[in-house]
Protein backbone atom coordinates (compact mmCIF):
# COMPACT_ATOMS: atom_id res chain seq x y z
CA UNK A 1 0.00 0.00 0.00
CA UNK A 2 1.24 3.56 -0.45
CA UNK A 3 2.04 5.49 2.34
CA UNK A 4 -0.20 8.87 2.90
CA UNK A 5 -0.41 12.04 5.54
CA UNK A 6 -3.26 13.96 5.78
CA UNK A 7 -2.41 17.53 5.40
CA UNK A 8 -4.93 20.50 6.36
CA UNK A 9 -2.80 23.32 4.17
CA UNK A 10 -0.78 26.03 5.13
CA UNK A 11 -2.93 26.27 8.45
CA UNK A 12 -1.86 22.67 9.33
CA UNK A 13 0.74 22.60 12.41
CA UNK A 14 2.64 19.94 11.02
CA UNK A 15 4.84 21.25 7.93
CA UNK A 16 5.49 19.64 4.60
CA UNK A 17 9.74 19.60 5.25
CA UNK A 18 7.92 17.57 8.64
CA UNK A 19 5.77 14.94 6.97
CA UNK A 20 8.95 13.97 4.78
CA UNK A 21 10.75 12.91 7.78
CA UNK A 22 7.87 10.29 8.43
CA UNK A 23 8.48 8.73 5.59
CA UNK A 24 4.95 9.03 4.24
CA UNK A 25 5.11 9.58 0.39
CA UNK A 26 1.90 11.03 -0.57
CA UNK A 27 -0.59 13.79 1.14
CA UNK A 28 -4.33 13.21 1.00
CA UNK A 29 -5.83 17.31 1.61
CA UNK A 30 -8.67 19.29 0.36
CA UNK A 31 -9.39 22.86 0.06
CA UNK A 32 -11.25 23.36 3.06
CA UNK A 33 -11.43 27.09 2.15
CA UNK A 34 -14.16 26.09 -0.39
CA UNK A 35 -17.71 26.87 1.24
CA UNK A 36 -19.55 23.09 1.02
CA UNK A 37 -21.78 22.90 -2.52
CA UNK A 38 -19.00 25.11 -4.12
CA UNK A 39 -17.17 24.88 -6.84
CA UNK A 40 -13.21 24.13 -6.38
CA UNK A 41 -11.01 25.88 -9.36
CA UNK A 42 -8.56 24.97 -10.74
CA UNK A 43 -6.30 27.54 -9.72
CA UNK A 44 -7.27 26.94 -5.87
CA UNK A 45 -6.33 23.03 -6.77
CA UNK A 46 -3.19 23.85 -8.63
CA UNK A 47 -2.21 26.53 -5.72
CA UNK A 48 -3.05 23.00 -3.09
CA UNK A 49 -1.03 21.06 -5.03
CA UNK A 50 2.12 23.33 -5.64
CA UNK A 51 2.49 23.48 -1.37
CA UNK A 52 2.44 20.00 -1.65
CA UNK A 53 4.78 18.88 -4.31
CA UNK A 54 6.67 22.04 -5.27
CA UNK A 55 10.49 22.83 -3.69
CA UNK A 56 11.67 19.32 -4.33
CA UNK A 57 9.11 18.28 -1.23
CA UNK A 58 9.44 14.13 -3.35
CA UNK A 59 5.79 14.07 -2.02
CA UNK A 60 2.48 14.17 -4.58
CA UNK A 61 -1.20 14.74 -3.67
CA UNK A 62 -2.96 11.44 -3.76
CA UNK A 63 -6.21 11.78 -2.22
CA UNK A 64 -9.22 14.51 -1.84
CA UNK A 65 -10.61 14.09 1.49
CA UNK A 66 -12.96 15.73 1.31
CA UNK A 67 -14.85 16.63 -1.03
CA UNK A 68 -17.65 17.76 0.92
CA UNK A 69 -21.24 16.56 0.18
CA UNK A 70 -23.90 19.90 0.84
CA UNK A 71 -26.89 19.17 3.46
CA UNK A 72 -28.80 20.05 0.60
CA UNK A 73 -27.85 17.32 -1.34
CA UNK A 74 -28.02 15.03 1.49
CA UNK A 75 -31.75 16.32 2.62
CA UNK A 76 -32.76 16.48 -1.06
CA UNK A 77 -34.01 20.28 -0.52
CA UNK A 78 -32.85 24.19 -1.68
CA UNK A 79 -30.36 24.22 -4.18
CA UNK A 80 -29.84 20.48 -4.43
CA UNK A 81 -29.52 20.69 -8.82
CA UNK A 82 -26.93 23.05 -8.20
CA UNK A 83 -24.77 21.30 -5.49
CA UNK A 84 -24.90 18.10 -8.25
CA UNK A 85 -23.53 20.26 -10.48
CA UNK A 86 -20.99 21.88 -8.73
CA UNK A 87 -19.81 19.01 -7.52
CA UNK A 88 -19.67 17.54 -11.05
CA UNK A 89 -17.58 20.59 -12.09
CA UNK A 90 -15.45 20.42 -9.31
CA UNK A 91 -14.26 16.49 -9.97
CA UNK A 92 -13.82 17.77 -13.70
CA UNK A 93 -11.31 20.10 -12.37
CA UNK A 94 -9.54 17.70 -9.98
CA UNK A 95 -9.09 15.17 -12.73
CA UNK A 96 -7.70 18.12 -15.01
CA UNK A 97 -4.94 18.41 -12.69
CA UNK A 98 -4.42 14.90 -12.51
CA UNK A 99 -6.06 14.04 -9.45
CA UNK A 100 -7.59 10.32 -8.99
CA UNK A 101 -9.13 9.53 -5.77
CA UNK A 102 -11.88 11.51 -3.86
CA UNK A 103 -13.17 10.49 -0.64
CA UNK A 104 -16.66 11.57 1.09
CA UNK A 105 -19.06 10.86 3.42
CA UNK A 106 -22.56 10.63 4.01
CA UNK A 107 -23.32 11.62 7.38
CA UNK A 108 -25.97 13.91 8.45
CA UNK A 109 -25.31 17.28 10.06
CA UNK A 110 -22.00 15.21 12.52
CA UNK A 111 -18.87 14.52 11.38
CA UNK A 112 -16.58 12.63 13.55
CA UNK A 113 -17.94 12.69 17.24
CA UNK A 114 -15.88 12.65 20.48
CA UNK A 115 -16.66 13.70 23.65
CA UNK A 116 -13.22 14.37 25.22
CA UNK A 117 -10.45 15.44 22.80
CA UNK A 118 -7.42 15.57 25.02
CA UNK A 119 -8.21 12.60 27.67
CA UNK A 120 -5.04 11.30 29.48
CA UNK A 121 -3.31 7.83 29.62
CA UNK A 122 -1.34 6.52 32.22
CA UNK A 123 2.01 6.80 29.85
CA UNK A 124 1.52 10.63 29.79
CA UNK A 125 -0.16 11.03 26.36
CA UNK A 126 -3.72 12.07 25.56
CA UNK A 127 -6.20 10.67 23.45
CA UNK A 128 -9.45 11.08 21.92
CA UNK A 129 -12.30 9.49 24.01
CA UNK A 130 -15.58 9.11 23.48
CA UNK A 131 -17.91 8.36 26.57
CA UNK A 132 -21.54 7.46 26.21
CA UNK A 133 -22.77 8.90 29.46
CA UNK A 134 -21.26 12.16 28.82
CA UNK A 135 -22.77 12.58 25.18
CA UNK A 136 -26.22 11.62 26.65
CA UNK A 137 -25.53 14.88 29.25
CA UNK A 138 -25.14 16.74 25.81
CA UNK A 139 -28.25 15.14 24.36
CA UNK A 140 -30.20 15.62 27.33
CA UNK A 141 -29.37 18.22 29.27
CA UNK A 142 -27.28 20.57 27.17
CA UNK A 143 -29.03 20.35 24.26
CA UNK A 144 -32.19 18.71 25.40
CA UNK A 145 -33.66 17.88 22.15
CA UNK A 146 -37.11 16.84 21.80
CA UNK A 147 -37.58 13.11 21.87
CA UNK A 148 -33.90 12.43 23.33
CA UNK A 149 -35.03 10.40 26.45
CA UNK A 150 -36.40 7.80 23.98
CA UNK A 151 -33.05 6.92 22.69
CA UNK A 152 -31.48 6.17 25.68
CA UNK A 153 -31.84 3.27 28.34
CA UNK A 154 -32.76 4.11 32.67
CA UNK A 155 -29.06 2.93 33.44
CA UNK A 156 -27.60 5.57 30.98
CA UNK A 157 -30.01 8.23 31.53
CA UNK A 158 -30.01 7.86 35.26
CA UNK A 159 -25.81 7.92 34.76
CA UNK A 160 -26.37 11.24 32.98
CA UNK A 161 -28.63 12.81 35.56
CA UNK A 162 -25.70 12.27 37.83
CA UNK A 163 -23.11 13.23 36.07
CA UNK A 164 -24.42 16.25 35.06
CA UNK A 165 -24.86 16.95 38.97
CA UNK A 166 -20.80 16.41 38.75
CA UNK A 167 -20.04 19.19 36.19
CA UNK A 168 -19.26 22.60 36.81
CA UNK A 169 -20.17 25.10 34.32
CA UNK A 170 -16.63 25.39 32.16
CA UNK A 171 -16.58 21.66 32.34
CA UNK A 172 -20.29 21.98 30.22
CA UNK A 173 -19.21 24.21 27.93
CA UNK A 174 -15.87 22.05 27.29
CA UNK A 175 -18.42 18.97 26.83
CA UNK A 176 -20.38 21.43 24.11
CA UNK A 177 -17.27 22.39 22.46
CA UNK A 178 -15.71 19.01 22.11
CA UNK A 179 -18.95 17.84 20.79
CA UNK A 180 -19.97 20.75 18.14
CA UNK A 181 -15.69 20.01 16.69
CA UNK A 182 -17.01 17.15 14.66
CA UNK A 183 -19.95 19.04 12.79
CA UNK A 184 -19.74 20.97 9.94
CA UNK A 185 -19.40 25.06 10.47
CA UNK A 186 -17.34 24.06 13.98
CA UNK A 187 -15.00 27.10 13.11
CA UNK A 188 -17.77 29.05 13.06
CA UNK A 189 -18.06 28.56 17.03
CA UNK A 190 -22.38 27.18 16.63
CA UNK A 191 -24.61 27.83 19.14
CA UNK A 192 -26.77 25.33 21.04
CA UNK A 193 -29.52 26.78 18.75
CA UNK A 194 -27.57 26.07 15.76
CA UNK A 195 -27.58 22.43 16.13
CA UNK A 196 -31.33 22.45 16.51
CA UNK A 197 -31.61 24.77 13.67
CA UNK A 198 -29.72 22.19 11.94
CA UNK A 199 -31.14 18.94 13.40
CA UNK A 200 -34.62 19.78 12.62
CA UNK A 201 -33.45 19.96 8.31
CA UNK A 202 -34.02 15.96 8.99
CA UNK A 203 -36.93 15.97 10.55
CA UNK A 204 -39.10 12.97 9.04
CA UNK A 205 -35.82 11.51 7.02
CA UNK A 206 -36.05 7.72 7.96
CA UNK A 207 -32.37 5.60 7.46
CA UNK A 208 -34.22 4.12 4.19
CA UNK A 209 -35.27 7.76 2.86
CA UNK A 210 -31.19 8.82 3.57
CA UNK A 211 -29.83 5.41 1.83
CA UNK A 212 -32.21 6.61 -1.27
CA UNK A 213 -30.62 10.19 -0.97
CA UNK A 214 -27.10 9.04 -1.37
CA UNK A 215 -28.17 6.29 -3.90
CA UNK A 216 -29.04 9.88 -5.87
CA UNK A 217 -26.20 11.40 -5.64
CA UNK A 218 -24.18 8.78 -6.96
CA UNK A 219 -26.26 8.42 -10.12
CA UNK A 220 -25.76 12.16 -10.86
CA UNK A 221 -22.02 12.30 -10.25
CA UNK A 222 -20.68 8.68 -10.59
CA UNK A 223 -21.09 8.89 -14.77
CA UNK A 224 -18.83 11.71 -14.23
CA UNK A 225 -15.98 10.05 -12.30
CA UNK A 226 -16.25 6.93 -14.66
CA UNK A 227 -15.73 9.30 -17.59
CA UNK A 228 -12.89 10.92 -15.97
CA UNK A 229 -11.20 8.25 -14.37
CA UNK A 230 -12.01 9.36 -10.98
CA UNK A 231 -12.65 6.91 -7.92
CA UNK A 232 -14.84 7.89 -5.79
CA UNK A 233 -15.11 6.41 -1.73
CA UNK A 234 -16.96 7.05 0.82
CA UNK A 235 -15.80 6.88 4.29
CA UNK A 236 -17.46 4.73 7.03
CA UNK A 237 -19.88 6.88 9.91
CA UNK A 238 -18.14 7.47 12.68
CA UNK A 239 -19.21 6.18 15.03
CA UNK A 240 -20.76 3.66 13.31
CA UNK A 241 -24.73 4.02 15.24
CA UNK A 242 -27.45 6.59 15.42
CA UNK A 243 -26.80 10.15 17.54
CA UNK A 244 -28.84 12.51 18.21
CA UNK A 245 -31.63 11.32 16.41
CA UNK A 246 -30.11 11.17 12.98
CA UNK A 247 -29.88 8.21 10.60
CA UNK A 248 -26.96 6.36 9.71
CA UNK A 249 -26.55 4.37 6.69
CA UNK A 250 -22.64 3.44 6.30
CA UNK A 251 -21.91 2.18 9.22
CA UNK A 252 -21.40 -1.64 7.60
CA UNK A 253 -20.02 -3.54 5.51
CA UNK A 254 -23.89 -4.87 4.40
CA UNK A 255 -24.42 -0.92 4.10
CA UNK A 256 -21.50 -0.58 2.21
CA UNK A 257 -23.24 -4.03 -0.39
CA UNK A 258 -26.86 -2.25 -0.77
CA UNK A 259 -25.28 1.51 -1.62
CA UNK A 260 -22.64 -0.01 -4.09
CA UNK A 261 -24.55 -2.40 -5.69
CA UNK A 262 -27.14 0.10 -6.51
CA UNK A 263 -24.65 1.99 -8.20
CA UNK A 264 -22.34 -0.80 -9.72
CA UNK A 265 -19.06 1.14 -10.99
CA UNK A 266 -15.68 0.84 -10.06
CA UNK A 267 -15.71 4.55 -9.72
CA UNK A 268 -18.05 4.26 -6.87
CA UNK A 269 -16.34 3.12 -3.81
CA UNK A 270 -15.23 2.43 -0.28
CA UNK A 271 -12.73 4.37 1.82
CA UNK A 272 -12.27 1.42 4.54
CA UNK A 273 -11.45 3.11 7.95
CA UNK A 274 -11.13 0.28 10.57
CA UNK A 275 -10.92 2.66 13.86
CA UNK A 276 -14.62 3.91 12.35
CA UNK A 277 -16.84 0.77 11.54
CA UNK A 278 -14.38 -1.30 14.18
CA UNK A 279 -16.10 0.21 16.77
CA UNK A 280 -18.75 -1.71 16.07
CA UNK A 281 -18.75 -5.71 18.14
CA UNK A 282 -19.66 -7.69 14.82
CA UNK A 283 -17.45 -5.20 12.21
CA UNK A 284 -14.82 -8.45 10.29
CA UNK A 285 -12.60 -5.80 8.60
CA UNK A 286 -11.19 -9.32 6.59
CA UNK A 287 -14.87 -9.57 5.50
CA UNK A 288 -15.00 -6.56 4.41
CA UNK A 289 -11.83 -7.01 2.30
CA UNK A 290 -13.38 -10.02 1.01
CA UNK A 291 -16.46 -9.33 0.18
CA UNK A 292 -15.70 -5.08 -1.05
CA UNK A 293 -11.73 -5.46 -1.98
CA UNK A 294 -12.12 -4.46 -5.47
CA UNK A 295 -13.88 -1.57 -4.77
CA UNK A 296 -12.09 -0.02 -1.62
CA UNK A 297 -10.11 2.69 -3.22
CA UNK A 298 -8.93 4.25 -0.13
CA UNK A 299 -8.17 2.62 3.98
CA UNK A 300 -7.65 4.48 7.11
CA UNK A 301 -5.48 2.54 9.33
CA UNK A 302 -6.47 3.09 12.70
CA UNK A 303 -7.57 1.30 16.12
CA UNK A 304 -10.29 1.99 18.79
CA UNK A 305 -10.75 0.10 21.96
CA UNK A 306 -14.35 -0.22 23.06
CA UNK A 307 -15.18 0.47 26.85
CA UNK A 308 -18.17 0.90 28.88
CA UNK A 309 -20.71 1.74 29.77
CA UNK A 310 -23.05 1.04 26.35
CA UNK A 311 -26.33 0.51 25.32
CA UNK A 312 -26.61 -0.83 22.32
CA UNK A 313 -25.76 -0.65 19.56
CA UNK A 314 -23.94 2.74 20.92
CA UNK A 315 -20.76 2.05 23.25
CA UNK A 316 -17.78 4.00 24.61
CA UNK A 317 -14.98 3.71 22.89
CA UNK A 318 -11.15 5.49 22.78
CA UNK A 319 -8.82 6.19 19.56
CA UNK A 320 -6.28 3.27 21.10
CA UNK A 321 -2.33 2.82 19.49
CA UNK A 322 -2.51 1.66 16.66
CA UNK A 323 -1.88 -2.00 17.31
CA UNK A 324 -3.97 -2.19 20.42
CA UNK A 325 -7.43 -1.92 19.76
CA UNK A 326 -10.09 -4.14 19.17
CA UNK A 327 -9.17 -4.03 15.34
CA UNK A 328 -7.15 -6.82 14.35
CA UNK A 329 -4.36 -4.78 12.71
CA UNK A 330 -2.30 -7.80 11.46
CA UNK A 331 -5.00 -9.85 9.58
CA UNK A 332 -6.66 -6.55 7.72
CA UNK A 333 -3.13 -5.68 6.38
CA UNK A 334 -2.58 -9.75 5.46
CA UNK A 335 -6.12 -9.31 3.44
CA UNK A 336 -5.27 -6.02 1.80
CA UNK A 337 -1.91 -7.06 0.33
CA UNK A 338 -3.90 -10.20 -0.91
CA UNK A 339 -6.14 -7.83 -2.53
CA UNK A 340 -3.50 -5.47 -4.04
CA UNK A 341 -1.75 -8.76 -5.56
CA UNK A 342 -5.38 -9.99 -7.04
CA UNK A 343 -5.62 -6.52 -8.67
CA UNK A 344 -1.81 -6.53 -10.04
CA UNK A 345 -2.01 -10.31 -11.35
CA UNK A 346 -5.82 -9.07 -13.29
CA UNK A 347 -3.72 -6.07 -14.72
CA UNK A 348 -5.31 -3.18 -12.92
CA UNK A 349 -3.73 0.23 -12.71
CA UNK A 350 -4.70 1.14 -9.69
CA UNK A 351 -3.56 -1.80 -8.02
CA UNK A 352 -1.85 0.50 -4.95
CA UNK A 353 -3.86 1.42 -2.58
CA UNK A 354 -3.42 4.50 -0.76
CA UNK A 355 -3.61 4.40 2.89
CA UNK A 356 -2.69 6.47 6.09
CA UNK A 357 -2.71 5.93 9.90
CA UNK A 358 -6.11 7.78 10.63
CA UNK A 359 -5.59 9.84 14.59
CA UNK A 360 -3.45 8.80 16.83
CA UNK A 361 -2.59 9.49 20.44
CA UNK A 362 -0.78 13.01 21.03
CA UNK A 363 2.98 11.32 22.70
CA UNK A 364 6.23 13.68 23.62
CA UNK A 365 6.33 16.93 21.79
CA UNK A 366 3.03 16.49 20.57
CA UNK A 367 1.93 17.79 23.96
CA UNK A 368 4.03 20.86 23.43
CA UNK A 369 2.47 22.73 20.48
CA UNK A 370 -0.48 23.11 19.21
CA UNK A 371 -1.92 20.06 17.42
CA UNK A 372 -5.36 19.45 15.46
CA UNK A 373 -7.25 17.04 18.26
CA UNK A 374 -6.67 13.45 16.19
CA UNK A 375 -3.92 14.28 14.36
CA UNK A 376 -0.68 14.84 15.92
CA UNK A 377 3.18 14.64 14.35
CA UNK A 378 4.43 12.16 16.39
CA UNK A 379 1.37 9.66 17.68
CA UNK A 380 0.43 9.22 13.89
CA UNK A 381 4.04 8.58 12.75
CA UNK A 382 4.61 6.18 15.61
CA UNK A 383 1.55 4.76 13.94
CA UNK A 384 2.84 4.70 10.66
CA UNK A 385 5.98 2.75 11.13
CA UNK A 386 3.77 0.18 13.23
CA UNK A 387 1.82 -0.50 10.20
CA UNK A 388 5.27 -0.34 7.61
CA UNK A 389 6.97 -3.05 10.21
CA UNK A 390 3.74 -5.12 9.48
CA UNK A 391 3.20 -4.48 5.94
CA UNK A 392 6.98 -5.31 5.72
CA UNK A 393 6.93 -8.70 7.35
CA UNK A 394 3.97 -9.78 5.51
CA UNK A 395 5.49 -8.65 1.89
């Protein structure tokens, strides 16, 4: 597999002359500039891809992620025709400048969701936790949104009652903040209000209604990416199970069957992320590889270690190293090579698959500058030359 970083642009802590020292050989980015249902330029991709690869860096832009999907387009309302378009225009203009792989994701309103972005371990480091009892005090309390208590089990909504008792006011607001980082707009410091404003856009959209909204989108821009030689992947919910009343429909590798199989294309794929759908008991990430190999286009190497308390199907969980999680590491690499050396021996150019250790735990100097929560120098390239030692040993 090729070895990727994933670079946020100039406003990225970590430097280029940095991410060479990893030994990582290709930067998966995006223009995260660009306003969502907007059009990226080519000069704005051309300017992305010049901080990338000019000055002798020896590293090349692999991957988009992401290229963001509107709420329009996922809702099916406002300017919906437009956002297909744009998006259409905009994977015209990547493949102009010679970029291949695009990853996306489906999920309503939330991106990535963590309660606690700096917890500590017992070796000094911090991770990223999240810890069902405190997002049901968000869901409750903080927010309180209308029909919240029906989600949640007496054991866990008792457990939030208390532990809201336990929390001062700035350790609320930290709760909020860490909470609102994974959606959409976060820079734009949303309110409490904001979220409902935003929450009640899916009012009435059922899991099947959602599936049907994606299964749209791909038949307006997959044509596109087939034409152009794009390939297209969509990353995994995270986590993979229902919050705050929205619907989920990646969160498994039978999702990942229905949505791909009503689009059949090998531009229309999977990014595999094994710290997202492994938080799931029942995820196989060899099954997936089995069953989806010639159509993951993109994997996120990365572990999570369930913990309690749950109620199912949700369940605590923390971004664990990379070897130590409930993931095993070992067996998903084994499958992937197999899969890369189907795709050589049937003659496939894309045989490589690009891949790069997803979080990681903030270790050492990490803790002494600034870092993006999830995505620290020296956690993820600890990481990384975890997963070269095993992709070396099984080569």
């Amino acid at each position: 597999m090729k070895e990727t970083w994933r670079w946020f642009g100039p406003a990225d802590e970590i430097t280029i002359p940095e991410i060479r020292q990893t030994g990582a050989c290709g930067i998966v980015s995006a223009l995260h500039h660009v306003a969502s249902g907007g059009v990226w330029t080519i000069d704005d991709i051309e300017t992305r891809k010049a901080q990338i690869e000019g000055g002798g860096s020896g590293l090349t832009w692999d991957v988009v992620e992401s290229l963001p999907v509107s709420e329009a387009i996922k809702t099916q309302t406002g300017p919906v025709r437009e956002h297909y378009e744009t998006y259409r225009q905009s994977l015209k203009n990547l493949a102009s400048c010679g970029i291949e792989t695009v990853c996306y994701n489906f999920m309503p309103v939330l991106d990535w969701t963590r309660t606690e972005l700096r917890k500590p371990l017992s070796n000094g480091g911090t991770t990223m936790d999240f810890d069902l009892v405190d997002f049901a005090v968000f869901d409750l309390h903080l927010l309180a949104r209308d029909g919240a208590k029906q989600d949640y089990g007496e054991k866990i909504r008792l457990a939030a009652s208390e532990r809201l008792m336990q929390m001062d006011d700035s350790a609320r607001a930290e709760l909020c903040s860490n909470i609102v980082a994974g959606l959409p707009g976060a820079n734009e410091r949303w309110t409490l209000d904001d979220v409902r404003r935003q929450l009640a856009n899916y009012d009435g959209i059922t899991p099947d209604r959602l599936r049907l909204n994606l299964i749209d989108f791909l038949s307006e821009v997959v044509p596109t990416a087939e034409a152009l030689g794009i390939r297209l992947c969509c990353h995994p919910d995270d986590p993979p199970f229902p919050l705050l009343g929205l619907p989920r429909v990646m969160s498994s590798t039978h999702d990942y069957e229905r949505v791909l199989s009503a689009v059949d294309s090998p531009a229309s794929g999977a990014t595999l992320c094994t710290g997202s759908l492994g938080v799931a008991e029942g995820f196989d990430p060899v099954d997936f590889v089995n069953r989806l190999g010639p159509r993951i286009h993109f994997v996120h190497l990365r572990n999570t270690l369930r913990q309690g308390p749950a109620d199912a199907p949700r369940v605590s969980f923390h971004e664990s190293e990379h070897l130590a999680g409930d993931t095993n590491m070992v067996a998903t690499i084994r499958a992937l090579l197999a899969e890369e050396t189907r795709r050589q021996a049937a003659g496939r150019a894309d045989w490589q698959i690009p891949m790069r250790p997803d979080h990681g735990q903030s270790l050492l100097s990490d803790l002494d500058r600034p870092m993006m929560p999830g995505y620290p120098l020296v956690g993820r390239m600890r990481g990384l030359a975890e997963l070269r030692g095993i992709m070396a040993a099984l080569e």
